[in-house]
N, C-alpha and C. Protein backbone atom coordinates (compact mmCIF):
# COMPACT_ATOMS: atom_id res chain seq x y z
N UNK A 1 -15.79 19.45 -24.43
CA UNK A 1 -16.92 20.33 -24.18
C UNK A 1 -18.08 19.95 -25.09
N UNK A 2 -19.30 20.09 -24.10
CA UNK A 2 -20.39 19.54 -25.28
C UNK A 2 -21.23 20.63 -25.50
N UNK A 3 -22.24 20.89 -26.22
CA UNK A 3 -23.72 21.38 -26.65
C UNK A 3 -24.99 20.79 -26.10
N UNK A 4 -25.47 21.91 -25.44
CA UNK A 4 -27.08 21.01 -24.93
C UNK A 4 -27.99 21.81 -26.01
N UNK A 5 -29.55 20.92 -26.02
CA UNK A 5 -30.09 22.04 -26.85
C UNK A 5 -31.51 21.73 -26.19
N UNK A 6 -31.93 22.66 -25.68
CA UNK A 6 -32.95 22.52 -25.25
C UNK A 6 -34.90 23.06 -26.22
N UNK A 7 -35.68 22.04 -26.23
CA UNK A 7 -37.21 22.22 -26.39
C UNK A 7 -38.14 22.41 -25.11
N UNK A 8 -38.10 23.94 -25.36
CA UNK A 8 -38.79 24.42 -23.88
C UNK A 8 -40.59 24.58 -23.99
N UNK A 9 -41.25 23.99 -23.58
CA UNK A 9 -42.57 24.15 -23.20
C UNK A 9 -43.26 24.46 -22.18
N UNK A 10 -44.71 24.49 -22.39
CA UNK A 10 -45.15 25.28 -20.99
C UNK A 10 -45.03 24.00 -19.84
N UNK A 11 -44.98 23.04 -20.05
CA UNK A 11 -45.16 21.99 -18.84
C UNK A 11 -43.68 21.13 -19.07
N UNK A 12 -42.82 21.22 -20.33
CA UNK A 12 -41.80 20.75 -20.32
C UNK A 12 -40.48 21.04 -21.01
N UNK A 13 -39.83 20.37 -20.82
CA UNK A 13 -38.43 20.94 -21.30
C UNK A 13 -37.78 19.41 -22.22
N UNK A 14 -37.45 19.32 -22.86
CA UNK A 14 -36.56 18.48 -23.21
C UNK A 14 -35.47 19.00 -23.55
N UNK A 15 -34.45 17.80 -23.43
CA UNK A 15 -32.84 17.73 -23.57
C UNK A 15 -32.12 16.61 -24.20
N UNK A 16 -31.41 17.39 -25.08
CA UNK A 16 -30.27 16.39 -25.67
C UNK A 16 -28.95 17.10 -25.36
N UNK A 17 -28.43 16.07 -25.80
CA UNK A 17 -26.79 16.54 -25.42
C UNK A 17 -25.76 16.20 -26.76
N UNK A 18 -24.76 16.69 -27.21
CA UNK A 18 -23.82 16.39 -27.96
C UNK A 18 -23.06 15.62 -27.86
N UNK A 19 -22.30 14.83 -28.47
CA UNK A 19 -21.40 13.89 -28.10
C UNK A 19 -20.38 14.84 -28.12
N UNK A 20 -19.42 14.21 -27.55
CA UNK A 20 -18.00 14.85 -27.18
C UNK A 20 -17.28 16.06 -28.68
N UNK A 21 -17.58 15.40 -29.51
CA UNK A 21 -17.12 16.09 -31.28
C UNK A 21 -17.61 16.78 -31.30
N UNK A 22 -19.04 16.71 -31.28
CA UNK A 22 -20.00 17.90 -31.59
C UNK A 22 -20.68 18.14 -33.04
N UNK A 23 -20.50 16.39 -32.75
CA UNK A 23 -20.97 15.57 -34.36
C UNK A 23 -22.57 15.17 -34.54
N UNK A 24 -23.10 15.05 -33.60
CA UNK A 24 -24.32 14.40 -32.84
C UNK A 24 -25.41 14.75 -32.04
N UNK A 25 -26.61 14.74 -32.33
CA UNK A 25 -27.04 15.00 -30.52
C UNK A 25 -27.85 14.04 -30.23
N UNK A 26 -27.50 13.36 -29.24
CA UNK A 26 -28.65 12.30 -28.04
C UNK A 26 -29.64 13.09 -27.74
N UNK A 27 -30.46 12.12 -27.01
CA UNK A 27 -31.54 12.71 -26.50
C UNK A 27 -31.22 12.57 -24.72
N UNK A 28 -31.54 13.08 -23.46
CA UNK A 28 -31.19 12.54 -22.37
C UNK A 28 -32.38 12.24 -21.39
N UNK A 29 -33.09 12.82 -21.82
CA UNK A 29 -34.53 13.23 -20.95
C UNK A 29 -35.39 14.62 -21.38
N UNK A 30 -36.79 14.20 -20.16
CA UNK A 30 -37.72 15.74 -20.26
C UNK A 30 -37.94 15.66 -19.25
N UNK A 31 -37.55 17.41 -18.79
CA UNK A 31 -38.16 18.11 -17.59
C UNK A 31 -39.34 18.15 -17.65
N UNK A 32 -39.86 17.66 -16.28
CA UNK A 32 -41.45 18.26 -16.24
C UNK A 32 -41.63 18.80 -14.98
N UNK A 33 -42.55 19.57 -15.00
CA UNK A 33 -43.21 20.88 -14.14
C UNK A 33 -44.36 20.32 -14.22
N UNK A 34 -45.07 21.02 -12.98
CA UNK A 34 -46.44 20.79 -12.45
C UNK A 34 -47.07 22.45 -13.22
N UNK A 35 -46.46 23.78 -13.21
CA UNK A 35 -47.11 24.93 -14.05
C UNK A 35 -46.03 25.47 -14.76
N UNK A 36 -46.70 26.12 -15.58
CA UNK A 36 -45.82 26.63 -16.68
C UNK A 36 -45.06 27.47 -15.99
N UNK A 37 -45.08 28.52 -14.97
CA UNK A 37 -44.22 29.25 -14.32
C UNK A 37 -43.39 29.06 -13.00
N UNK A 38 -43.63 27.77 -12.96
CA UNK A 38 -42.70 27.19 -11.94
C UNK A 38 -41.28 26.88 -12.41
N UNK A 39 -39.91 27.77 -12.26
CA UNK A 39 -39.01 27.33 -12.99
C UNK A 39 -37.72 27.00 -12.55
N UNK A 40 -37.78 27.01 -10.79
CA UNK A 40 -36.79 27.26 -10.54
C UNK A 40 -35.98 26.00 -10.58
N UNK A 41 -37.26 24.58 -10.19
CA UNK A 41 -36.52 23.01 -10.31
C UNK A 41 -35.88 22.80 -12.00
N UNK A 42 -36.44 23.40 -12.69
CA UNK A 42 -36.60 22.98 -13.80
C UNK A 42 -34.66 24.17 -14.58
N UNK A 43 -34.52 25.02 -13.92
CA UNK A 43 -33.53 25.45 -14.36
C UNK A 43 -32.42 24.68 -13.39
N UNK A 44 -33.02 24.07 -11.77
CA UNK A 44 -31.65 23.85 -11.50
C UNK A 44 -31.17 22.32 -11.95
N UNK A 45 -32.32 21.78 -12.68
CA UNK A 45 -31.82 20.74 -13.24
C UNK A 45 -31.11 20.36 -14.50
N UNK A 46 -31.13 21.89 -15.57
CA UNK A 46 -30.55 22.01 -16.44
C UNK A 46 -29.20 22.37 -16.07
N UNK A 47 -28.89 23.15 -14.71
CA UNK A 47 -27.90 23.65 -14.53
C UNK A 47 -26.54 21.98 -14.26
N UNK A 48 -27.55 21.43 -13.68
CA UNK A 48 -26.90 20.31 -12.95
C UNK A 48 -26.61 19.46 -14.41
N UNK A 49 -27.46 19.24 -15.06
CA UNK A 49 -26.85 18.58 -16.42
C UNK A 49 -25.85 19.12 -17.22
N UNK A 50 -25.77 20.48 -17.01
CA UNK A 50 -24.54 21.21 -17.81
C UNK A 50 -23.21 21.22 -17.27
N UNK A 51 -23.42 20.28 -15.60
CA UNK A 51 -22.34 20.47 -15.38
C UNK A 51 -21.68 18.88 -15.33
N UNK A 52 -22.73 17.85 -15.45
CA UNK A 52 -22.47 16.72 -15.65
C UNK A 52 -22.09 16.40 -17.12
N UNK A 53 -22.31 17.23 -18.16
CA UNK A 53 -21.80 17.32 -19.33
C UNK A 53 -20.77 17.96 -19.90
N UNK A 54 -20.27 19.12 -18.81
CA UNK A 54 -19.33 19.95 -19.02
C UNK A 54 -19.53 20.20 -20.73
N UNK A 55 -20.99 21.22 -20.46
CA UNK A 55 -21.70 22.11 -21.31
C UNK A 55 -20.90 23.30 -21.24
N UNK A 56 -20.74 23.85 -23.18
CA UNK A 56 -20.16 25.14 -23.00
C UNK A 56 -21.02 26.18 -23.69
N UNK A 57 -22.48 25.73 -24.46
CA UNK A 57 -23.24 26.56 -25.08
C UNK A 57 -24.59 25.66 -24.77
N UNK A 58 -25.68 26.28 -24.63
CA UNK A 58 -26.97 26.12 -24.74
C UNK A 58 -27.43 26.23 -25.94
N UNK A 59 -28.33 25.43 -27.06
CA UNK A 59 -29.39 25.78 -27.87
C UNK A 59 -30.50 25.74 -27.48
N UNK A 60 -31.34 26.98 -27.57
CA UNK A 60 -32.44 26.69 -26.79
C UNK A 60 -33.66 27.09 -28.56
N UNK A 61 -34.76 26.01 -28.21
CA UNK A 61 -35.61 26.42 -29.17
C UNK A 61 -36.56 27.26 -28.78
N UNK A 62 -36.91 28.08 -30.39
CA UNK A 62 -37.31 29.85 -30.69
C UNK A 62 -38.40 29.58 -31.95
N UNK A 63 -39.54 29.39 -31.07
CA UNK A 63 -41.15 29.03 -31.20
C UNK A 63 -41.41 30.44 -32.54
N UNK A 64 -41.22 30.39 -33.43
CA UNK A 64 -41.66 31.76 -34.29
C UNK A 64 -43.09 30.87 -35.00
N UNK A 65 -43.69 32.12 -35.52
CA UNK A 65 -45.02 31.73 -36.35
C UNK A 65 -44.32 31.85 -37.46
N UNK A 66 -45.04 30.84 -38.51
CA UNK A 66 -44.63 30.41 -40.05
C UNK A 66 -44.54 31.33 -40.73
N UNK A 67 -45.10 32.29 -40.53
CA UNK A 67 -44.77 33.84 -40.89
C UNK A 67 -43.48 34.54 -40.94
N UNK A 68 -42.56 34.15 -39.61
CA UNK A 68 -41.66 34.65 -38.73
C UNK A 68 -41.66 35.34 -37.66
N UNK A 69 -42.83 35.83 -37.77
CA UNK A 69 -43.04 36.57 -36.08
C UNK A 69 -42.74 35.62 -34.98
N UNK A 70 -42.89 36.82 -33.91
CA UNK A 70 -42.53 35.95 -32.71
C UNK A 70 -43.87 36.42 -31.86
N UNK A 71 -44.48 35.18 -31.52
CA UNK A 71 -45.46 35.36 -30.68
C UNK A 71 -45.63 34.93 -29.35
N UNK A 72 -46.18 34.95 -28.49
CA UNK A 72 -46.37 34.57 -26.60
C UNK A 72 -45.08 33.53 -26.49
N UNK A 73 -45.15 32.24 -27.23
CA UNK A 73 -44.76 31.34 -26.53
C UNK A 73 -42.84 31.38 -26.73
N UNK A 74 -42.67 32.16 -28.31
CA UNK A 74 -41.68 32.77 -28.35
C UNK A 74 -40.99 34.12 -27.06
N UNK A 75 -41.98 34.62 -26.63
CA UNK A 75 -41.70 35.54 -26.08
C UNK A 75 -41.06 35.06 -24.46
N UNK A 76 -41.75 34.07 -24.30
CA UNK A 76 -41.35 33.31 -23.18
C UNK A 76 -40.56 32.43 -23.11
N UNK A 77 -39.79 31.97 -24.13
CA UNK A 77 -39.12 31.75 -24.40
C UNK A 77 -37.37 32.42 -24.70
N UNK A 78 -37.44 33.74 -24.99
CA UNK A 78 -36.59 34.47 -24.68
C UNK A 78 -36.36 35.32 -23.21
N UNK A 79 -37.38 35.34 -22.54
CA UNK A 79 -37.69 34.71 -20.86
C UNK A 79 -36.59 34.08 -19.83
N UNK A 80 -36.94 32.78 -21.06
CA UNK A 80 -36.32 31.52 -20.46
C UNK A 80 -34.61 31.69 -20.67
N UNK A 81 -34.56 32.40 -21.71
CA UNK A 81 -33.18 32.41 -22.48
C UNK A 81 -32.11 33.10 -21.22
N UNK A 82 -33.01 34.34 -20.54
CA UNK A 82 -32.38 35.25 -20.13
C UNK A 82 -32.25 34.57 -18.58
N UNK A 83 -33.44 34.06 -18.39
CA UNK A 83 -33.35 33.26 -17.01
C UNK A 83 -31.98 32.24 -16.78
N UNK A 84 -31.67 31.23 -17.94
CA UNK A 84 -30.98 30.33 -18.39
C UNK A 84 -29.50 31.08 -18.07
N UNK A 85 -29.33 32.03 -18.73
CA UNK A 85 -27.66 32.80 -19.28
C UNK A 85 -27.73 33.10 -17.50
N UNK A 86 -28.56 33.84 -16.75
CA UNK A 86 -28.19 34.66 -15.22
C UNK A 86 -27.75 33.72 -14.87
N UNK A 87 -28.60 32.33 -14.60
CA UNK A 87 -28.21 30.79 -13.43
C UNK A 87 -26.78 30.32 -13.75
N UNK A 88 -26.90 30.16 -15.34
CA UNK A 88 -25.68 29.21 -15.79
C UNK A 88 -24.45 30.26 -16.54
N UNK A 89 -24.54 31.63 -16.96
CA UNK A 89 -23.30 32.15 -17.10
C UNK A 89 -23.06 31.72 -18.59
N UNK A 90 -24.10 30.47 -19.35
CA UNK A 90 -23.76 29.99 -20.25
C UNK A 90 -24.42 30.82 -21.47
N UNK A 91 -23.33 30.48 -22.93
CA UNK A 91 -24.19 31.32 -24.31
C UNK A 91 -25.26 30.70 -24.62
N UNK A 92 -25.94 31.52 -24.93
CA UNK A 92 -27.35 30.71 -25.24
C UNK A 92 -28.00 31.50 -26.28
N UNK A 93 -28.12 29.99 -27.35
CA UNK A 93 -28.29 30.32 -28.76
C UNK A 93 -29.78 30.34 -29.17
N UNK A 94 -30.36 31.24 -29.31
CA UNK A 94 -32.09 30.81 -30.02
C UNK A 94 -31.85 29.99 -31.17
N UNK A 95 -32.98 28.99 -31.22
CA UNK A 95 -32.75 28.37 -32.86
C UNK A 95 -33.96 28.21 -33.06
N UNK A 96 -34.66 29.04 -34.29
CA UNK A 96 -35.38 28.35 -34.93
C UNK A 96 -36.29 26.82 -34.80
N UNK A 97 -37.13 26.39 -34.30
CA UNK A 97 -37.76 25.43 -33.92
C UNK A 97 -38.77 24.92 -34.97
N UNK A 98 -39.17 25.98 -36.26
CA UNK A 98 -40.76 25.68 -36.68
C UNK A 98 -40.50 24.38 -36.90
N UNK A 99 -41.90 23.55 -36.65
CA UNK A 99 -41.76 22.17 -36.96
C UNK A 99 -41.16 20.76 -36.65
N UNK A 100 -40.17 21.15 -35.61
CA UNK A 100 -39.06 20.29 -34.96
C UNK A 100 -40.16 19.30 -34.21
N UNK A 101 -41.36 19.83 -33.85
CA UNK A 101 -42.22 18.82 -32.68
C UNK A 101 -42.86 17.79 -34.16
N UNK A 102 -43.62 18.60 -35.54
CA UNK A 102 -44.45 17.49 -36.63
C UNK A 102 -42.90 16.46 -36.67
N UNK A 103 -41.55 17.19 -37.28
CA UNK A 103 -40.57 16.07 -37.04
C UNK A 103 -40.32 14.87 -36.28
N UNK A 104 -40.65 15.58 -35.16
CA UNK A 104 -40.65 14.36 -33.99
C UNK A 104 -41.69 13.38 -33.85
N UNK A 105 -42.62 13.95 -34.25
CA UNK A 105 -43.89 13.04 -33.95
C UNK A 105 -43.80 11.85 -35.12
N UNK A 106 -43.42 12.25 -36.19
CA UNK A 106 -43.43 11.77 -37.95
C UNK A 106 -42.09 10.45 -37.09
N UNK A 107 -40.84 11.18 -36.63
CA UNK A 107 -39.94 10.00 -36.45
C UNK A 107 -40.28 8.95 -35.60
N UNK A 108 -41.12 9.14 -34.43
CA UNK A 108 -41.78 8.37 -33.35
C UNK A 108 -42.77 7.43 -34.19
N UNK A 109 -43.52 7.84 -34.97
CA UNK A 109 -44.72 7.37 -35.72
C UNK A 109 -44.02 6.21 -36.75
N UNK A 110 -42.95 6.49 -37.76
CA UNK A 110 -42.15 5.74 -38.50
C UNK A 110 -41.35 4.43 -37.53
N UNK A 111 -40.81 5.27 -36.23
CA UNK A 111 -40.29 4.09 -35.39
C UNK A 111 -41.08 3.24 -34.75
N UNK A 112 -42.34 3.10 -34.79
CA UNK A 112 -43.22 2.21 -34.79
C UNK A 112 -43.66 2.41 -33.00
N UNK A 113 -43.19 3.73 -32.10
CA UNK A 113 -43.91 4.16 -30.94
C UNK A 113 -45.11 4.21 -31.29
N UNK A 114 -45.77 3.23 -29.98
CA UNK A 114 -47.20 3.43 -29.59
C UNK A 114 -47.74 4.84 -29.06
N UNK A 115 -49.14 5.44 -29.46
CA UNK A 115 -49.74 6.92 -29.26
C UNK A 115 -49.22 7.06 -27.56
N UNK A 116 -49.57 6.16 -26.98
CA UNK A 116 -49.21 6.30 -25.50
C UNK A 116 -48.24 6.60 -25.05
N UNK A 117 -47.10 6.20 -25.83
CA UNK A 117 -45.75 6.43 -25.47
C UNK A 117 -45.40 7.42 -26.07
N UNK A 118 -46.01 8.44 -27.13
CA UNK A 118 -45.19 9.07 -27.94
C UNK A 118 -44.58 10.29 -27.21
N UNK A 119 -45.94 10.38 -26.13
CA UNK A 119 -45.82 12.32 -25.68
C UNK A 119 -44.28 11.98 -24.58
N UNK A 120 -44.14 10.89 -23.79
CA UNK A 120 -42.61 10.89 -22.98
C UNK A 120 -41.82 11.20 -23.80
N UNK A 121 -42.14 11.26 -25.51
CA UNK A 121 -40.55 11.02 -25.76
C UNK A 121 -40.90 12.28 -27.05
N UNK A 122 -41.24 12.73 -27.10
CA UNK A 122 -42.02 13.76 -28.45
C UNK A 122 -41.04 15.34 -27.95
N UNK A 123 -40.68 15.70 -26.74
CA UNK A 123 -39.76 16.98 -26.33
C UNK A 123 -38.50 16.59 -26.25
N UNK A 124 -38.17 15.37 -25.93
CA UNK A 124 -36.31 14.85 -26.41
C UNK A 124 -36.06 14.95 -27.79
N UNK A 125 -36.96 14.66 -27.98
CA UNK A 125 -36.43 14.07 -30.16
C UNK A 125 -36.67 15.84 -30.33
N UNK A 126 -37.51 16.39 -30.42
CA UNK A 126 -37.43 17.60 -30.47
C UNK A 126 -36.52 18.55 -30.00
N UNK A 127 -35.51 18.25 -29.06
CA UNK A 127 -34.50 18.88 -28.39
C UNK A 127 -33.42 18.53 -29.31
N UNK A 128 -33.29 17.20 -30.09
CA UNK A 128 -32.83 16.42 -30.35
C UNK A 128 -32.10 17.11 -32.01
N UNK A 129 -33.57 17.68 -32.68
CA UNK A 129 -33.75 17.86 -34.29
C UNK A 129 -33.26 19.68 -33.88
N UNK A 130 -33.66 20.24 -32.69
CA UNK A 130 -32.86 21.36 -32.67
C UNK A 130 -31.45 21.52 -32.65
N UNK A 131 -31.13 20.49 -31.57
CA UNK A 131 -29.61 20.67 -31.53
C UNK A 131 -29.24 20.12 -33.17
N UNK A 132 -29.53 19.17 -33.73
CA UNK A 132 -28.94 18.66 -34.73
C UNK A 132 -28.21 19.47 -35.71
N UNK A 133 -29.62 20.41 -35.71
CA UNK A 133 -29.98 21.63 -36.46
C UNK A 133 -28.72 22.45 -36.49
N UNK A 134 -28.75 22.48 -35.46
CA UNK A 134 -27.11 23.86 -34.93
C UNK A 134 -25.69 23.12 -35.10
N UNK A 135 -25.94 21.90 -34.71
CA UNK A 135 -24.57 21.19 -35.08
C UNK A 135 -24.11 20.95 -36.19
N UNK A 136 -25.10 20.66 -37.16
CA UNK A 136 -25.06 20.79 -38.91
C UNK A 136 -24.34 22.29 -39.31
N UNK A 137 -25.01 23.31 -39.20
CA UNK A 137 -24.94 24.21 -39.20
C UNK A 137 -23.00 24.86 -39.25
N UNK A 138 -22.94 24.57 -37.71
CA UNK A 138 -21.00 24.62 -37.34
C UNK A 138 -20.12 23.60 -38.15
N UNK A 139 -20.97 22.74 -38.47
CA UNK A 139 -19.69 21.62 -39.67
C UNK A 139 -19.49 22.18 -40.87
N UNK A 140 -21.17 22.68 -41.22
CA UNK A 140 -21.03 23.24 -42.81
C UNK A 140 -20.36 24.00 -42.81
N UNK A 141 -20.78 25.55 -42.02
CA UNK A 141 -19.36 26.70 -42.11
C UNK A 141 -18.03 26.67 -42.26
N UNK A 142 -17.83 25.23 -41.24
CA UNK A 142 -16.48 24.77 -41.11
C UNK A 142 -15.42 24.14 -42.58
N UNK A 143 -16.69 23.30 -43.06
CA UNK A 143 -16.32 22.74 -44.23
C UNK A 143 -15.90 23.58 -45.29
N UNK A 144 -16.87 25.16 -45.37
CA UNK A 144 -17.06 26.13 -46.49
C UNK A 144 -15.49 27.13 -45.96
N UNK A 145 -15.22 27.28 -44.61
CA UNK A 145 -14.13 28.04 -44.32
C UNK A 145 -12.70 27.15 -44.80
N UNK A 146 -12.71 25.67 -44.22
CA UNK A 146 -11.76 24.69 -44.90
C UNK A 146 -11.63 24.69 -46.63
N UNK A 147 -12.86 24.94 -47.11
CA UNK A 147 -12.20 25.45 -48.70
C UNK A 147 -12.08 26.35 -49.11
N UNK A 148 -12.16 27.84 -48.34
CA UNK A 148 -11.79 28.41 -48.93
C UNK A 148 -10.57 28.71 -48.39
N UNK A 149 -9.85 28.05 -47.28
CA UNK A 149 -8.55 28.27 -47.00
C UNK A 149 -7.35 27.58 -48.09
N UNK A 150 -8.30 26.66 -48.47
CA UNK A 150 -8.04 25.82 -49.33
C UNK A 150 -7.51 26.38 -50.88
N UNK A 151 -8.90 27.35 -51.03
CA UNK A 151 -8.68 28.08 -52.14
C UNK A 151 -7.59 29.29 -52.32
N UNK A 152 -7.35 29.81 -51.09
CA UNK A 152 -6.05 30.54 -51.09
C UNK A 152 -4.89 30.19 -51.21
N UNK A 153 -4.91 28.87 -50.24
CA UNK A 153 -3.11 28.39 -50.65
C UNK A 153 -2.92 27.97 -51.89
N UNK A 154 -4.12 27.46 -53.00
CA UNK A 154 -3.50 26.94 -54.45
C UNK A 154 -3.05 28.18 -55.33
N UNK A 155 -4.06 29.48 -55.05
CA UNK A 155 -3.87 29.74 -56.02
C UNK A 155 -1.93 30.58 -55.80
């Protein structure tokens, strides 16, 4: 079973996927839409990747202001969340996004992508640093629950 994590925008979506462990995330592609409220191609193509991945959780990124509020694009975004869970039945995790797109742009820019090329690939890597995000996240706990199971059987 894998993890998708999706970077949802008004004209696009990007997607990565987990490797099988749930050690990793690829990048696979970006949805694009002709308007921001056109959603129905755009969910049934997530649906169709979740099933070519035999997806068991969604990360979807959760646009907050540096502040922490949640503003419009956040809001539509939990939108999307609810749209996402009806089609696909699947959990779907908000994560935290601030900054995941300057990330992406900074790694595109270091990997020596040309300006022209950056925007095809600027919502994968961003799908990419979200999921990462969440997959880090389930190892560390994992690691911190492994010692302290650890810590019970010595003493």
């Amino acid at each position: 079973m894998r993890i998708m994590g999706l970077d949802y925008g008004t004209k696009t979506v990007g997607v990565a996927i987990s490797d099988p462990l749930g050690l990793t995330a690829q990048a696979i592609e970006t949805i694009n839409r002709k308007e921001e409220n056109k959603l129905r191609r755009t969910c049934a193509r997530i649906e169709e990747l979740a099933g070519m991945y035999d997806v068991e959780k969604i990360v979807l990124g959760f646009p907050k202001h540096m502040n922490n509020d949640i503003g419009e694009r956040a809001e539509k975004s939990l939108e999307f969340r609810d749209m996402l869970h009806r089609r696909t039945g699947l959990e779907i995790i908000m994560w935290d996004e601030r900054l995941t797109t300057v990330e992406a742009e900074r790694t595109l820019i270091e990997t020596g992508v040309r300006r022209e090329n950056r925007k095809k690939h600027i919502d994968q890597i961003a799908a990419v640093f979200i999921l990462q995000g969440y997959l880090d996240l389930l190892h560390m706990r994992k690691a911190e629950e492994n010692a302290a199971s650890e810590d019970e059987i010595s003493e």
